[in-house]
Protein backbone atom coordinates (compact mmCIF):
# COMPACT_ATOMS: atom_id res chain seq x y z
CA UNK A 1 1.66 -56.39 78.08
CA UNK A 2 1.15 -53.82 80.50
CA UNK A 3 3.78 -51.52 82.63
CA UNK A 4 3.95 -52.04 86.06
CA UNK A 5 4.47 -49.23 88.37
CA UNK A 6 6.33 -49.22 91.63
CA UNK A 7 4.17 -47.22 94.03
CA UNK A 8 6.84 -46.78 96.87
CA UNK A 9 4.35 -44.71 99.43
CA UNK A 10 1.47 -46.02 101.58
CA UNK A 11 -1.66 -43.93 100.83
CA UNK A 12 -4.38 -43.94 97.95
CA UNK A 13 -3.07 -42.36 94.49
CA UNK A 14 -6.03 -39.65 94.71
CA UNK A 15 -4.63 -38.86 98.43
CA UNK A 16 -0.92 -38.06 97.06
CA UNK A 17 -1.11 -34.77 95.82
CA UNK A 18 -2.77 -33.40 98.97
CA UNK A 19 0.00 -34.91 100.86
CA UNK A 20 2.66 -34.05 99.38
CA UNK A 21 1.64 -30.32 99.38
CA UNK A 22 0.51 -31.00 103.53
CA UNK A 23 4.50 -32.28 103.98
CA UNK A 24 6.26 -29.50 101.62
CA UNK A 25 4.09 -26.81 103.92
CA UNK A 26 5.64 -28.64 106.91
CA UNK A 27 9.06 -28.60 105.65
CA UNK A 28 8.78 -25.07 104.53
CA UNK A 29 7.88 -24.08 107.69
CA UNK A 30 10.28 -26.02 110.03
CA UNK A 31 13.14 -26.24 107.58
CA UNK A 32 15.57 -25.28 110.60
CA UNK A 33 14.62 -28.14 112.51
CA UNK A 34 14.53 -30.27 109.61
CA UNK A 35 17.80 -29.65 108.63
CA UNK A 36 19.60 -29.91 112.29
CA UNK A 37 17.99 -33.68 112.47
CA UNK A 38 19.63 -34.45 108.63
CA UNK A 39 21.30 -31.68 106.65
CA UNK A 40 20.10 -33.67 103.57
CA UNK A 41 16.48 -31.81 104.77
CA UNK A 42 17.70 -28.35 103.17
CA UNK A 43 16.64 -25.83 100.74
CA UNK A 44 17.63 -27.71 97.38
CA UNK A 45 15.95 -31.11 99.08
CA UNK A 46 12.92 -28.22 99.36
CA UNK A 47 13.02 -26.72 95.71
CA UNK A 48 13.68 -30.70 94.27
CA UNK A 49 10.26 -31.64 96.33
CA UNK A 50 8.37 -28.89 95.30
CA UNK A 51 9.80 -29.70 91.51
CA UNK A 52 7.97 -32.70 91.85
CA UNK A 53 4.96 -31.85 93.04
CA UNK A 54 4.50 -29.66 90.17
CA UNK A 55 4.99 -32.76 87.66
CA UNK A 56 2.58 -34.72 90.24
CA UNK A 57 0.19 -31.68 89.57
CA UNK A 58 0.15 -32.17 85.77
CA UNK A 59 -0.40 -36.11 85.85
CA UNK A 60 -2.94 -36.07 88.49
CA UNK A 61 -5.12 -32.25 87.21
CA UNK A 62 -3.76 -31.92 83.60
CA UNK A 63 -4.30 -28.56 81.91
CA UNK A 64 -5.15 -30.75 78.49
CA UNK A 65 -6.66 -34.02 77.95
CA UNK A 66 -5.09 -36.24 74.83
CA UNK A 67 -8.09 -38.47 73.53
């Protein structure tokens, strides 16, 4: 029986890493704005994105390979 995952963005799985790092740059860089439009966009939405990208990171370019 095999998992199922729920991919819940529209791009290829290789492309998601690059992405993400593309949108955190963005949001970095215009958090002001981001956060006038929502003030969910702020700087713990930021450091919780960025958390994730490092665990993204280690799935997609692990340091160690289990065989």
């Amino acid at each position: 029986m095999q998992n199922e995952i729920l991919r819940t963005y529209g791009c290829k799985d290789e492309a998601l890493l690059s992405t993400s790092i593309f949108v955190s740059l963005s949001l970095k860089r215009d958090l002001p704005e981001f956060t006038a439009y929502s003030p969910v966009f702020n700087e713990a939405y930021q450091t919780a994105f960025d958390g994730k990208i490092t665990v993204l990171k280690e799935v997609v370019m692990p340091k160690f390979i289990v065989t």
